[in-house]
N, C-alpha and C. Protein backbone atom coordinates (compact mmCIF):
# COMPACT_ATOMS: atom_id res chain seq x y z
N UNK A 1 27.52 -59.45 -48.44
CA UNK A 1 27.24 -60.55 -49.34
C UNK A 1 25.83 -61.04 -49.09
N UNK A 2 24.99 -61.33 -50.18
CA UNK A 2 23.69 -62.17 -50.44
C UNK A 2 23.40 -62.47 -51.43
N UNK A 3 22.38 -63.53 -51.05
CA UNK A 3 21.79 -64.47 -52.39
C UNK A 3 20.27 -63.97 -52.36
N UNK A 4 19.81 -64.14 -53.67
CA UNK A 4 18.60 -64.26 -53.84
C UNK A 4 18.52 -66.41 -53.49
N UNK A 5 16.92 -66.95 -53.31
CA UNK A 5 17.20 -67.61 -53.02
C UNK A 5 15.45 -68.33 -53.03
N UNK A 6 15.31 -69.38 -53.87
CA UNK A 6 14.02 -69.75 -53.88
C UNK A 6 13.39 -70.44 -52.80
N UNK A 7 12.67 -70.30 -51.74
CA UNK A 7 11.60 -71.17 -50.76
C UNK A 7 10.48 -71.15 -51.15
N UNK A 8 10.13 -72.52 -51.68
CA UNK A 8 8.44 -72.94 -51.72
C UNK A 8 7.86 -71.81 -53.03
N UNK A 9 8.65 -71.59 -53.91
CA UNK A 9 8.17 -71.11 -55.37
C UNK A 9 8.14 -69.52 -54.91
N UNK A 10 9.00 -68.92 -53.61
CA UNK A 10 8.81 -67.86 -54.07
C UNK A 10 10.22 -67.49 -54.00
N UNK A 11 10.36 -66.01 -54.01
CA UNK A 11 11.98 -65.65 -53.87
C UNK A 11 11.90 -64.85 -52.64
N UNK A 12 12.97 -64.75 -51.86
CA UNK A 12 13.75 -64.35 -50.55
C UNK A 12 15.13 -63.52 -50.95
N UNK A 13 16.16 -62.88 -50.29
CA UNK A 13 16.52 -62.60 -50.38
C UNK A 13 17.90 -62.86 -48.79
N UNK A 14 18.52 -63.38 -48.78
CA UNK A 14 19.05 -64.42 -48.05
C UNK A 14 20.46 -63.54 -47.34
N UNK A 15 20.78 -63.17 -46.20
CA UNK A 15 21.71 -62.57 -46.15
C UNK A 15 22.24 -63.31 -44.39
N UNK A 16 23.62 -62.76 -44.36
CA UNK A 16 24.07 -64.35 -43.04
C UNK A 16 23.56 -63.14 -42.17
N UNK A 17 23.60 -64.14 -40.86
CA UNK A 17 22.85 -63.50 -39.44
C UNK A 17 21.49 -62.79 -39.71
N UNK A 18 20.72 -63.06 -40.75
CA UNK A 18 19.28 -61.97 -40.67
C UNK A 18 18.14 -63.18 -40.60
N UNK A 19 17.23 -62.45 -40.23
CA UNK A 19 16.10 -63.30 -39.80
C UNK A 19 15.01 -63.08 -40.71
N UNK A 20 14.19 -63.82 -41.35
CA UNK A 20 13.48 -63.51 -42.51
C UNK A 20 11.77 -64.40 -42.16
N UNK A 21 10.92 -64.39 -42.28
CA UNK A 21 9.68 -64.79 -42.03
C UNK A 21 9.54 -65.64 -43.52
N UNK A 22 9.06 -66.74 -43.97
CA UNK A 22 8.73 -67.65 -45.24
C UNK A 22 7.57 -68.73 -45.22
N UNK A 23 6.69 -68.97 -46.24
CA UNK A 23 5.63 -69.32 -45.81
C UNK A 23 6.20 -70.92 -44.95
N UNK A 24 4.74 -71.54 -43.91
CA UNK A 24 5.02 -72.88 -43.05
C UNK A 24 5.83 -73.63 -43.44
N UNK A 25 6.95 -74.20 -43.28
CA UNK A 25 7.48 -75.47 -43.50
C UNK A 25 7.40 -76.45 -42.17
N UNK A 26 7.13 -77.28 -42.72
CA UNK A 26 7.24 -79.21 -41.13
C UNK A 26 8.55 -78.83 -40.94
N UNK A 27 9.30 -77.98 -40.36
CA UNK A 27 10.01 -78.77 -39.77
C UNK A 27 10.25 -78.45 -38.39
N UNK A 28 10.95 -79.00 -37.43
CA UNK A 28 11.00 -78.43 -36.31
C UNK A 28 12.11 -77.24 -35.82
N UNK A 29 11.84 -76.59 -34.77
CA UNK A 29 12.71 -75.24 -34.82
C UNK A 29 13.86 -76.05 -34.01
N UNK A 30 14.63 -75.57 -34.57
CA UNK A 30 16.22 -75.15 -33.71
C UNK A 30 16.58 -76.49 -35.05
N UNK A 31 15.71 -76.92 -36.08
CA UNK A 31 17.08 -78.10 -37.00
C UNK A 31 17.25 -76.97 -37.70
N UNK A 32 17.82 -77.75 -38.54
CA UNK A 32 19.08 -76.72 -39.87
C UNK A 32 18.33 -77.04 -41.50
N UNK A 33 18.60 -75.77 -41.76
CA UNK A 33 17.64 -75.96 -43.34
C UNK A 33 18.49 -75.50 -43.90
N UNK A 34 18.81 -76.29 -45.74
CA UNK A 34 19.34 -76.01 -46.65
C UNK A 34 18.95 -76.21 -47.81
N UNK A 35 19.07 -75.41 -48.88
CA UNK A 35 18.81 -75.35 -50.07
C UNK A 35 19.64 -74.86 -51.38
N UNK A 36 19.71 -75.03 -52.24
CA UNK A 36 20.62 -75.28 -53.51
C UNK A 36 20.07 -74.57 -54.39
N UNK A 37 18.81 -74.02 -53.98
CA UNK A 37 18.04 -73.18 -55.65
C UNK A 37 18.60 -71.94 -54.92
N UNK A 38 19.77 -71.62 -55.47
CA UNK A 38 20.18 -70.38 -55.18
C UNK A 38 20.02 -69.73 -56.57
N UNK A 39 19.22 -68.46 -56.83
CA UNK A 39 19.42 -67.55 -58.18
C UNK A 39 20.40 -66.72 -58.28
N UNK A 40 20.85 -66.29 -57.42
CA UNK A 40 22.18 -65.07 -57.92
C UNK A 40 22.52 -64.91 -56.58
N UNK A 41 23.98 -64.82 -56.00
CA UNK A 41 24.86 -64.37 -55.31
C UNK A 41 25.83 -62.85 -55.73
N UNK A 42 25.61 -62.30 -54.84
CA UNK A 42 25.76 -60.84 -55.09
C UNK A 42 27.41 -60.49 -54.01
N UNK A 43 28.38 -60.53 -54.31
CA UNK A 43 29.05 -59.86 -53.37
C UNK A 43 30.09 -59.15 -53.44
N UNK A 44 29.74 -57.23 -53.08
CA UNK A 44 30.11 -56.30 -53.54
C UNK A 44 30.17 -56.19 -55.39
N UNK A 45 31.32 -56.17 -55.65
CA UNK A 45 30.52 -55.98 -57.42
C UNK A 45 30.60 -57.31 -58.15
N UNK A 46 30.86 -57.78 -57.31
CA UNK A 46 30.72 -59.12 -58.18
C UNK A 46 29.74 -60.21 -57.48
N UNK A 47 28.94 -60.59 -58.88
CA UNK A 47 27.87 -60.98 -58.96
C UNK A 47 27.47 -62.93 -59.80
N UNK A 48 27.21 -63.62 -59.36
CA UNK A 48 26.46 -64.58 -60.13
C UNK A 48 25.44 -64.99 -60.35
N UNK A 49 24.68 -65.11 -61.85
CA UNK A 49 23.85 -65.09 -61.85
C UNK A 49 23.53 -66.36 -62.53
N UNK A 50 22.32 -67.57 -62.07
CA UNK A 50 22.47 -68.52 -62.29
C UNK A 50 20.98 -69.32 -63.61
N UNK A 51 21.08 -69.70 -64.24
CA UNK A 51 20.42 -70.17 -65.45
C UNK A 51 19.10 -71.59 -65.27
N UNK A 52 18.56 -71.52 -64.40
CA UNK A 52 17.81 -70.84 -63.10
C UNK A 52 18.55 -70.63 -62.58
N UNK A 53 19.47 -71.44 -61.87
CA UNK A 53 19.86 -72.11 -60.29
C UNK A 53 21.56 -71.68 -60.52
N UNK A 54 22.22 -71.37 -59.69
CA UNK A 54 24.08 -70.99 -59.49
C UNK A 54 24.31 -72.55 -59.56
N UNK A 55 25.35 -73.00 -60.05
CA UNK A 55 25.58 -74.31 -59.61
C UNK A 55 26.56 -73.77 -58.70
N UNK A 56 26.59 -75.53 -58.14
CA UNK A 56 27.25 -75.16 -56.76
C UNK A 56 27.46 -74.31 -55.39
N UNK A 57 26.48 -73.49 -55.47
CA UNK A 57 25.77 -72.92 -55.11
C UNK A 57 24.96 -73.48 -53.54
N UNK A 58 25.37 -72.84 -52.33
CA UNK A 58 24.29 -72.87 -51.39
C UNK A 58 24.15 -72.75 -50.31
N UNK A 59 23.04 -72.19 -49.80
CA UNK A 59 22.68 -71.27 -48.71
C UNK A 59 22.01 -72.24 -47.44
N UNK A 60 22.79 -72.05 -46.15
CA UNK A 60 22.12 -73.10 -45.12
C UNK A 60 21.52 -71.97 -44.36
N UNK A 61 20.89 -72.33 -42.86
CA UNK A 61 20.41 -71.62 -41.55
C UNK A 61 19.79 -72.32 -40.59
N UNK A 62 19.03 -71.53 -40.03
CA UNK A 62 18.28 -72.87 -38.68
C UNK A 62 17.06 -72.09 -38.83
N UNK A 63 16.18 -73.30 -38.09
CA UNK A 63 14.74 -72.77 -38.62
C UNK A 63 14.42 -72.26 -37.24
N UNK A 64 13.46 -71.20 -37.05
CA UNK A 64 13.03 -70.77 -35.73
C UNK A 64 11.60 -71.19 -35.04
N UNK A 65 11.09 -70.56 -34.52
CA UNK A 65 9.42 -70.72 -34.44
C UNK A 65 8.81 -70.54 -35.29
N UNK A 66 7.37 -71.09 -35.20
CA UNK A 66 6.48 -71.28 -36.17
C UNK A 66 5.52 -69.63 -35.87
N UNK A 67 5.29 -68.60 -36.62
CA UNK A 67 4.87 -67.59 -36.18
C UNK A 67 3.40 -67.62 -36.86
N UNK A 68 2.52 -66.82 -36.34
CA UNK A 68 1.14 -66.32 -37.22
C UNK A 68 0.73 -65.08 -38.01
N UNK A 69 0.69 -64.83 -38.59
CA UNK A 69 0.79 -63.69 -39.11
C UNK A 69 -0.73 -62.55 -39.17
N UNK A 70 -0.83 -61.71 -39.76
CA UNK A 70 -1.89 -60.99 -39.06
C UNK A 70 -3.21 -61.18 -39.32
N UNK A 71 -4.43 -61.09 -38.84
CA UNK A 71 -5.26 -61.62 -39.21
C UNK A 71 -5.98 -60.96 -40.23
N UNK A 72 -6.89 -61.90 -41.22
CA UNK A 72 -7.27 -61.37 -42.62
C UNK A 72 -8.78 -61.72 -42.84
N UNK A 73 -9.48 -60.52 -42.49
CA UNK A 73 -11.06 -60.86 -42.70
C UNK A 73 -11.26 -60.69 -44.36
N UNK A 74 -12.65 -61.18 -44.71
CA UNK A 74 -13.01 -61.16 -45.68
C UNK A 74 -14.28 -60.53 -45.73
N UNK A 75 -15.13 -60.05 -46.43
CA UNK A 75 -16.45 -59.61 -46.32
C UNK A 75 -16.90 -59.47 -47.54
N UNK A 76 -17.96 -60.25 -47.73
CA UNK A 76 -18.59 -60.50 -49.07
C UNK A 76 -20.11 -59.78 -49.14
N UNK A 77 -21.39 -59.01 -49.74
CA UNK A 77 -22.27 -58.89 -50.04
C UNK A 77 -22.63 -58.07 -50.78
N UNK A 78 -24.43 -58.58 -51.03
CA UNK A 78 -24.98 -57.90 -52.37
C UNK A 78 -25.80 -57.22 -51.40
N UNK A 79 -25.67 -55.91 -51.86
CA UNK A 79 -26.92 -54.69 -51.89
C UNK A 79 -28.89 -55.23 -51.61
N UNK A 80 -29.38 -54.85 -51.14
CA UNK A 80 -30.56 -55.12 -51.09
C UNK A 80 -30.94 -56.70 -51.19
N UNK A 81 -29.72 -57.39 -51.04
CA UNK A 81 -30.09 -59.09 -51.54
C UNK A 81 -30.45 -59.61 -49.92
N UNK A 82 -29.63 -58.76 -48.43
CA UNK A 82 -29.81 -59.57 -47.63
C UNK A 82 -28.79 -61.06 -47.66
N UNK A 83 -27.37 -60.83 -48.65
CA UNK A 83 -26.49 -61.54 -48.89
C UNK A 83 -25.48 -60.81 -47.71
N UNK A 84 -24.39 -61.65 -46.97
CA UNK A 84 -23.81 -61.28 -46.16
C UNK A 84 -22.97 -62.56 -45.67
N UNK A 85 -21.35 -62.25 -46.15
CA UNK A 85 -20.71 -63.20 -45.47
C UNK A 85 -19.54 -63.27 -44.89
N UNK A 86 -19.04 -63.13 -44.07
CA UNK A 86 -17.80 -62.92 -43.02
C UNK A 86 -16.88 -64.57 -43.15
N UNK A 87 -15.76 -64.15 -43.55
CA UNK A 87 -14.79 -65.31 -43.34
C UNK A 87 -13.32 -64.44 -42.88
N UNK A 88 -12.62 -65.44 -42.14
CA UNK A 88 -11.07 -64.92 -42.09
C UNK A 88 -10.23 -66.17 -41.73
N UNK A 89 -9.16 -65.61 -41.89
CA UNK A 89 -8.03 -66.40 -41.45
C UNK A 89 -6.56 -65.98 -41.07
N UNK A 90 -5.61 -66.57 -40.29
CA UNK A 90 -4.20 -66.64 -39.96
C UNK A 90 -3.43 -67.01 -40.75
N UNK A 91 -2.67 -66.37 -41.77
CA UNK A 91 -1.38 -67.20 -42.26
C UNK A 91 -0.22 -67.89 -41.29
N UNK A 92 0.06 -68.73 -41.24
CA UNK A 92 1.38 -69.49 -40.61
C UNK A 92 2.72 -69.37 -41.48
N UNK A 93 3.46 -69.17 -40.80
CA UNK A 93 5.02 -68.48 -41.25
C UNK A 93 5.87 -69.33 -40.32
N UNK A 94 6.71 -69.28 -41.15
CA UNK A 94 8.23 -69.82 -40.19
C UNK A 94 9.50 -68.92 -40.51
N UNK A 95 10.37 -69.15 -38.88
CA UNK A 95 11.21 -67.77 -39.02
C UNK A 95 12.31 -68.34 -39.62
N UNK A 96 13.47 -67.93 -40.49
CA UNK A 96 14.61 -68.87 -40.43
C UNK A 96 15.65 -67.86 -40.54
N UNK A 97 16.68 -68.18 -40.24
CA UNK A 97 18.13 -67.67 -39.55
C UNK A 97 18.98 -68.24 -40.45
N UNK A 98 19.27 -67.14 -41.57
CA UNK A 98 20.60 -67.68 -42.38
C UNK A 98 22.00 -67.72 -41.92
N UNK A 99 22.76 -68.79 -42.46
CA UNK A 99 23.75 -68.97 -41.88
C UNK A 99 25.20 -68.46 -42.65
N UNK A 100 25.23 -69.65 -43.38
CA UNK A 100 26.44 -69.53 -44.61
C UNK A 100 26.07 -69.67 -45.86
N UNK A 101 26.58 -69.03 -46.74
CA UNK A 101 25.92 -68.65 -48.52
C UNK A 101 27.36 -69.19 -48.92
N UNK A 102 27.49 -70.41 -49.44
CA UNK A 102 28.42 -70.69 -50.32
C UNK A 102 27.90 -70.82 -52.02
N UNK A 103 29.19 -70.67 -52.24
CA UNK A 103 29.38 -70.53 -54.31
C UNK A 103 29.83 -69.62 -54.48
């Protein structure tokens, strides 16, 4: 059994005991996160699919550490301009641990 399952405008795919990486959320690790924008619950052939959202519908877990993800240079320049510019950065991720998928 799994849900598809919206965090922070994107989609996941939500299944119990799995561990999934989703962009930063505040909150602290070891509380409990839940959400209600469930899109479709899938289990074995039977399926719901929801108009956005399943009503009644919803998927809890616990949140884990805050992780970093890999690093991402950038490199910008023009040819013969003597233009040259180096930027990068870390995405921040959080782990979360699904629990129970009700609906």
């Amino acid at each position: 059994m799994y849900a598809l399952v919206e965090i922070l405008g994107k989609q996941y795919k939500a299944v119990e005991g799995e561990k999934i990486l989703v962009d930063h959320l505040n909150l602290e690790a070891g509380s409990s996160y839940e959400t209600e924008k469930v899109l479709a619950i899938v289990d074995g052939e039977n399926a719901k699919f929801g108009t956005p959202y399943v009503e009644g519908a919803k998927v809890t877990g616990t949140v884990g550490e805050m992780v970093k993800g890999d690093k991402v240079k950038v490199y910008k320049f023009h040819r013969r301009k003597g233009y040259r510019r180096t930027q990068g950065h870390r995405e921040k991720y959080t782990e979360l641990t699904f629990g129970k998928i009700e609906g």
